[in-house]
Protein backbone atom coordinates (compact mmCIF):
# COMPACT_ATOMS: atom_id res chain seq x y z
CA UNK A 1 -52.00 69.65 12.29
CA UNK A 2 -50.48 71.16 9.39
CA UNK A 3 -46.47 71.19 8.68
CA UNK A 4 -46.26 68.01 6.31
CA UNK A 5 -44.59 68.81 2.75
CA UNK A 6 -45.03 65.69 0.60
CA UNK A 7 -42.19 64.92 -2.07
CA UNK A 8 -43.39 63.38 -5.08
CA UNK A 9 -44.71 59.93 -3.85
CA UNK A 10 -42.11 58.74 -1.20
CA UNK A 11 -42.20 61.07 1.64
CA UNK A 12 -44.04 63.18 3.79
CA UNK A 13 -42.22 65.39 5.39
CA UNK A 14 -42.55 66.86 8.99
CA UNK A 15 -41.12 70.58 8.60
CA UNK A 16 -42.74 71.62 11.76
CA UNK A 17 -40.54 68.52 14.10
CA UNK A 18 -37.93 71.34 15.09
CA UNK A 19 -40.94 73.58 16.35
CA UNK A 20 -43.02 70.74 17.94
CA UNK A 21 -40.31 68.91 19.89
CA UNK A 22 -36.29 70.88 19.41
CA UNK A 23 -35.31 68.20 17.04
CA UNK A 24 -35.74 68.35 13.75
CA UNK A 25 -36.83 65.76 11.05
CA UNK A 26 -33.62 63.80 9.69
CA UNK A 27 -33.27 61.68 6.83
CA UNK A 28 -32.23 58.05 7.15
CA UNK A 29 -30.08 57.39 4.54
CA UNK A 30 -29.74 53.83 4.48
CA UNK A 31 -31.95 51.98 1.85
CA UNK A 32 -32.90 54.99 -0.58
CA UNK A 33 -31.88 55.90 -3.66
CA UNK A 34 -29.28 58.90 -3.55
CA UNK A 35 -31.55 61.09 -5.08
CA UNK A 36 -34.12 60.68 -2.93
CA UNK A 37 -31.56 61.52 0.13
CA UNK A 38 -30.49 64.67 -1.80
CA UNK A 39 -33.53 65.49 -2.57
CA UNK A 40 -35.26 65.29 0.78
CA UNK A 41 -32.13 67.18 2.39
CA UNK A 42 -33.00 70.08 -0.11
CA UNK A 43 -36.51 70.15 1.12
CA UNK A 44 -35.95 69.83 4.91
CA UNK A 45 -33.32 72.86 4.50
CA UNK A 46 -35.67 74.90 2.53
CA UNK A 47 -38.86 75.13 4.89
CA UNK A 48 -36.66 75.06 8.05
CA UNK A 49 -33.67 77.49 7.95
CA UNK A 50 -33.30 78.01 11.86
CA UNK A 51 -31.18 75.05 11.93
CA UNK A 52 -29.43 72.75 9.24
CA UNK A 53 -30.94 69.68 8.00
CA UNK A 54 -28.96 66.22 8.62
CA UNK A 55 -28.55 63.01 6.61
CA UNK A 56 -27.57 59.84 8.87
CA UNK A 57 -26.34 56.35 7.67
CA UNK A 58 -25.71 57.85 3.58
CA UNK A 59 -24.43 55.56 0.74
CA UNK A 60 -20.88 56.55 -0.81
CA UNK A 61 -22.47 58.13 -3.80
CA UNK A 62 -24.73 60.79 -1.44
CA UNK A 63 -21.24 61.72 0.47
CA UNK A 64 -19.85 61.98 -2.75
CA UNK A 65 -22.55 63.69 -4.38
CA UNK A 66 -23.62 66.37 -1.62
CA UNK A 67 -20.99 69.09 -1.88
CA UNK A 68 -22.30 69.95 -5.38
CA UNK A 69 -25.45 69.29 -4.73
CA UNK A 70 -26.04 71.80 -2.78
CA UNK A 71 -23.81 75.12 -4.39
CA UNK A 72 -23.51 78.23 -1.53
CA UNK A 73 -24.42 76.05 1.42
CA UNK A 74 -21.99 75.43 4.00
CA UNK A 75 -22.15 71.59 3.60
CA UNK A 76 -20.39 69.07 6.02
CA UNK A 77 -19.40 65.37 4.72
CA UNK A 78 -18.46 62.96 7.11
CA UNK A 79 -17.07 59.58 5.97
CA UNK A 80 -16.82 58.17 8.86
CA UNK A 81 -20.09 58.62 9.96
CA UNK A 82 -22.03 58.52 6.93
CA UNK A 83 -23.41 61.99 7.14
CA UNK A 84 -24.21 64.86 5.61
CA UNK A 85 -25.29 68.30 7.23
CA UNK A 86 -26.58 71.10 5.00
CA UNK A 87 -26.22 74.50 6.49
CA UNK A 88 -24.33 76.16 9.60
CA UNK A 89 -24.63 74.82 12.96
CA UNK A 90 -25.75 76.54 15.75
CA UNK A 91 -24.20 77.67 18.41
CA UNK A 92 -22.83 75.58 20.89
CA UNK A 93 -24.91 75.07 24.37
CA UNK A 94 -23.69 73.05 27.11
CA UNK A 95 -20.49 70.58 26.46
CA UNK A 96 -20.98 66.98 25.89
CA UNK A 97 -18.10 64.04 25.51
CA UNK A 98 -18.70 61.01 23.35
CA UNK A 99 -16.11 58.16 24.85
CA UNK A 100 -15.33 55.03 22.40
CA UNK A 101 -13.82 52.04 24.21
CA UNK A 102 -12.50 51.21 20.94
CA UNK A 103 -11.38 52.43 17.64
CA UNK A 104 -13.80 50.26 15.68
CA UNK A 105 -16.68 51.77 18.06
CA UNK A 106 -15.84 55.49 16.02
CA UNK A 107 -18.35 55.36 13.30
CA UNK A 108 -21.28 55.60 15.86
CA UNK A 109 -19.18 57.63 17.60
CA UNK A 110 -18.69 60.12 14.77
CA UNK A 111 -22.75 59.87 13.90
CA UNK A 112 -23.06 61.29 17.12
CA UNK A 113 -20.60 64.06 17.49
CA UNK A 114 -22.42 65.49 13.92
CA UNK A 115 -25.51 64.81 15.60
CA UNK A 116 -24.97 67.18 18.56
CA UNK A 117 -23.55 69.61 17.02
CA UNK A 118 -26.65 69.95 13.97
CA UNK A 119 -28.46 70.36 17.42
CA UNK A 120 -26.22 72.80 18.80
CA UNK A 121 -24.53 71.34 21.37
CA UNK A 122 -20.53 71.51 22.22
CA UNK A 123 -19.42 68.33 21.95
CA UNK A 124 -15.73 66.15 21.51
CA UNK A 125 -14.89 62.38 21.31
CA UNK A 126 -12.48 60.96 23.22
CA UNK A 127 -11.42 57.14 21.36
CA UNK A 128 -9.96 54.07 22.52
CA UNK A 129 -10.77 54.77 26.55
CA UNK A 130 -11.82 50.97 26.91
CA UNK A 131 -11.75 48.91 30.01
CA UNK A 132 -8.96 46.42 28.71
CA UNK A 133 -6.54 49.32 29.71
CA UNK A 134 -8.34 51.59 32.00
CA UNK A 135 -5.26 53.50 32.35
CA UNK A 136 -6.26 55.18 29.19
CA UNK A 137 -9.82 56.53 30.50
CA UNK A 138 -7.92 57.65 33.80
CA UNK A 139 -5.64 60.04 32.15
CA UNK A 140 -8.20 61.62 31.14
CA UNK A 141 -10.81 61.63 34.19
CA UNK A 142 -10.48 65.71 34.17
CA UNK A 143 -11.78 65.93 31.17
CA UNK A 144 -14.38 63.19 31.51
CA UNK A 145 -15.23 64.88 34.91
CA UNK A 146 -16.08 68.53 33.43
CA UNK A 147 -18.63 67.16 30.53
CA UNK A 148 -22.09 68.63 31.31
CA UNK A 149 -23.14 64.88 29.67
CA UNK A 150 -21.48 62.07 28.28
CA UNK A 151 -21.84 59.59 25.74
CA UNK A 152 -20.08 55.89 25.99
CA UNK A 153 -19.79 53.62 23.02
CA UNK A 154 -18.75 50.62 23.65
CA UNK A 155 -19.05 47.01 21.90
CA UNK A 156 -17.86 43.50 22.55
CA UNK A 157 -18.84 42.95 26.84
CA UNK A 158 -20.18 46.79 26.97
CA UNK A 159 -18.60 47.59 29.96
CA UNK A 160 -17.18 51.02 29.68
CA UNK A 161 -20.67 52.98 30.29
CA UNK A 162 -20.75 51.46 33.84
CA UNK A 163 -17.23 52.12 34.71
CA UNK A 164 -17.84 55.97 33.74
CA UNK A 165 -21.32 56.15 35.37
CA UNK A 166 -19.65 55.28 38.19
CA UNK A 167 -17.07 58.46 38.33
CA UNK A 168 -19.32 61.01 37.69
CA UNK A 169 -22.28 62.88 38.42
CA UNK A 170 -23.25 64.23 34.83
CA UNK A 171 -26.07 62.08 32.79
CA UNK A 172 -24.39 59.12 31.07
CA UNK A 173 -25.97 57.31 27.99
CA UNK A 174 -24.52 54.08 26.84
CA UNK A 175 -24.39 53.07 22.69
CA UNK A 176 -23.78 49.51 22.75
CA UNK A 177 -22.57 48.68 19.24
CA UNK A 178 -22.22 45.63 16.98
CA UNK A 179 -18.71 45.39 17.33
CA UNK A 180 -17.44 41.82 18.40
CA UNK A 181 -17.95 38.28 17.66
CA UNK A 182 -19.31 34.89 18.74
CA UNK A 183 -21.65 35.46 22.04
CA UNK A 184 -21.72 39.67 21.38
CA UNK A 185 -24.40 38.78 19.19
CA UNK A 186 -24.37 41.96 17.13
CA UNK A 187 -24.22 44.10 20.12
CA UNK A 188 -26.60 42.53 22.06
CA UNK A 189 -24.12 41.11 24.75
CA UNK A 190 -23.44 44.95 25.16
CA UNK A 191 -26.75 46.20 25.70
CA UNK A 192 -27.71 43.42 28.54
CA UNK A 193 -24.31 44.69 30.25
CA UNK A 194 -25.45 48.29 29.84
CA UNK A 195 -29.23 47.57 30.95
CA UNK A 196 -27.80 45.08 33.69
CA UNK A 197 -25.39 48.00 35.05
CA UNK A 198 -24.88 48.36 38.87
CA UNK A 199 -23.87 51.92 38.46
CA UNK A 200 -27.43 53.87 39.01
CA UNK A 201 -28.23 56.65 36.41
CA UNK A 202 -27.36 55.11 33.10
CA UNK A 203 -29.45 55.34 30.29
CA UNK A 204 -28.75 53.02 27.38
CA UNK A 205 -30.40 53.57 23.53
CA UNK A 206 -30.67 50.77 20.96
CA UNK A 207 -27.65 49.19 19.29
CA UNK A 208 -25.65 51.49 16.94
CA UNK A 209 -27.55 54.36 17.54
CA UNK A 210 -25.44 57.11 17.82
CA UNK A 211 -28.06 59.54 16.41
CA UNK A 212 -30.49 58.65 19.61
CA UNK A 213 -28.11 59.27 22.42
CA UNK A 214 -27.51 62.11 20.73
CA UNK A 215 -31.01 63.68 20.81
CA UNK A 216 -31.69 62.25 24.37
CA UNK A 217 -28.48 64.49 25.40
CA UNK A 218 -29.06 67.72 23.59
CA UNK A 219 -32.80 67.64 24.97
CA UNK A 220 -31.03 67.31 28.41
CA UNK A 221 -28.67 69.93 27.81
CA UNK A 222 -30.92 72.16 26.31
CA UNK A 223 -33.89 72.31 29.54
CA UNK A 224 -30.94 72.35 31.71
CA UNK A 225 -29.22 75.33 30.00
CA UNK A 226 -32.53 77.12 29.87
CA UNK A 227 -32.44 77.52 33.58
C-alpha cells in the first residue's frame, strides 16, 4: 500500500491513516528532539489538509516553539496538555464530556478534550466531580445525562467511571491515571477498579491515555452520527 512519506532517516510517515481508519497519524512528542516534532507536524499537515495534524505529550521548547513555526496556520498550544494542533478543527459531531475526579487528573483530561476536537467532535470537561464528595458530580447529573459519550479520569482508587456508568445509558470510557501514592502503583490500583467494575458497559484504555479514549469515542460518535 502506498501513503508512507519518509522524513530524512527517523520516520515514516502514514499520510493515508485519516483515509484508512478516520483517525489520523499523530506525533508522540515525548522523547524526540523538538525539531523532529516540528518537523513531522509540518509534514503530516502538508499531505493531509482535510483535518489538522496533532502533537501529544510535547517538551516545553515545541509549545514554545510552534506558534512561529508554523506562520498563517491557525495553531493551538496547550500547556496543560502538552499539545499542539496545526490547522482548524472540524466541525463538531456528536457531544462528548470528559469528567476528572480530581484537579491533578486535568492534564489527561486536557490531552483529551484537544484530542476530540482535532477529530471533530463537541466535547467539554467537567473537573473535580470525584467520589470523595459526590455531591459535586450530582449537581451536575443533567449535564452528565445529555453527553452522547463520556469520558472519566480518575486516579488514586479509580472509582468515579463506575459510579457514572452506573447513571447513564451513553458509552462510558474510564482513563485511570498515575495520580496517587503508595498501593496506586502509578495508576494501576485504578485500572483493576475500572476493569473490576460492577457497572456493565465500561470500557477502560491504558493508564494516562487520554489520547486513546479519545479516538475510541469519536469512532463511536462518528458511526453513530452517520445513521
Amino acid at each position: 500500500m502506498s501513503g508512507a512519506v519518509g522524513v530524512d532517516e527517523y520516520a515514516r510517515l502514514d499520510v493515508d491513516r485519516r483515509t484508512r481508519t478516520g483517525v489520523p497519524e499523530v506525533v508522540f512528542g515525548t522523547g524526540k528532539p523538538p525539531e523532529q516534532t516540528l518537523r513531522l507536524l509540518a509534514e503530516l499537515r502538508a499531505h493531509d489538509r482535510t483535518g489538522p495534524a496533532l502533537a501529544t505529550r510535547c517538551p516545553e521548547a515545541v509549545l514554545d516553539a510552534a506558534a512561529e513555526a508554523f506562520p498563517g496556520e491557525v495553531v493551538s498550544v496547550d500547556r496543560t496538555a502538552a499539545t499542539v494542533t496545526v490547522g482548524e478543527p472540524p466541525p463538531p459531531t456528536g457531544q462528548a464530556l470528559v469528567l476528572t475526579a480530581g484537579t491533578t487528573d486535568l492534564p489527561v483530561a486536557r490531552e483529551c478534550l484537544v484530542t476530540l476536537t482535532a477529530l471533530g467532535v463537541g466535547a467539554e470537561v467537567v473537573a473535580d466531580v470525584g467520589v470523595a464528595g459526590l455531591h459535586r458530580l450530582l449537581a451536575k447529573l443533567d449535564d452528565v445525562r445529555a453527553a452522547d459519550c463520556l469520558v472519566v479520569v480518575a486516579g488514586m482508587d479509580g472509582a468515579l467511571p463506575s459510579v457514572v456508568a452506573g447513571l447513564v445509558a451513553a458509552p462510558v470510557v474510564g482513563v485511570p491515571t498515575s495520580v496517587g501514592y503508595g498501593v496506586a502503583a502509578g495508576g494501576v490500583a485504578a485500572a483493576a477498579t475500572m476493569l473490576s467494575s460492577c457497572s456493565p458497559g465500561l470500557a477502560v484504555v491504558n493508564i494516562d491515555n487520554g489520547f486513546g479514549a479519545a479516538v475510541h469515542v469519536a469512532k463511536i460518535l462518528k458511526v453513530a452520527c452517520r445513521g
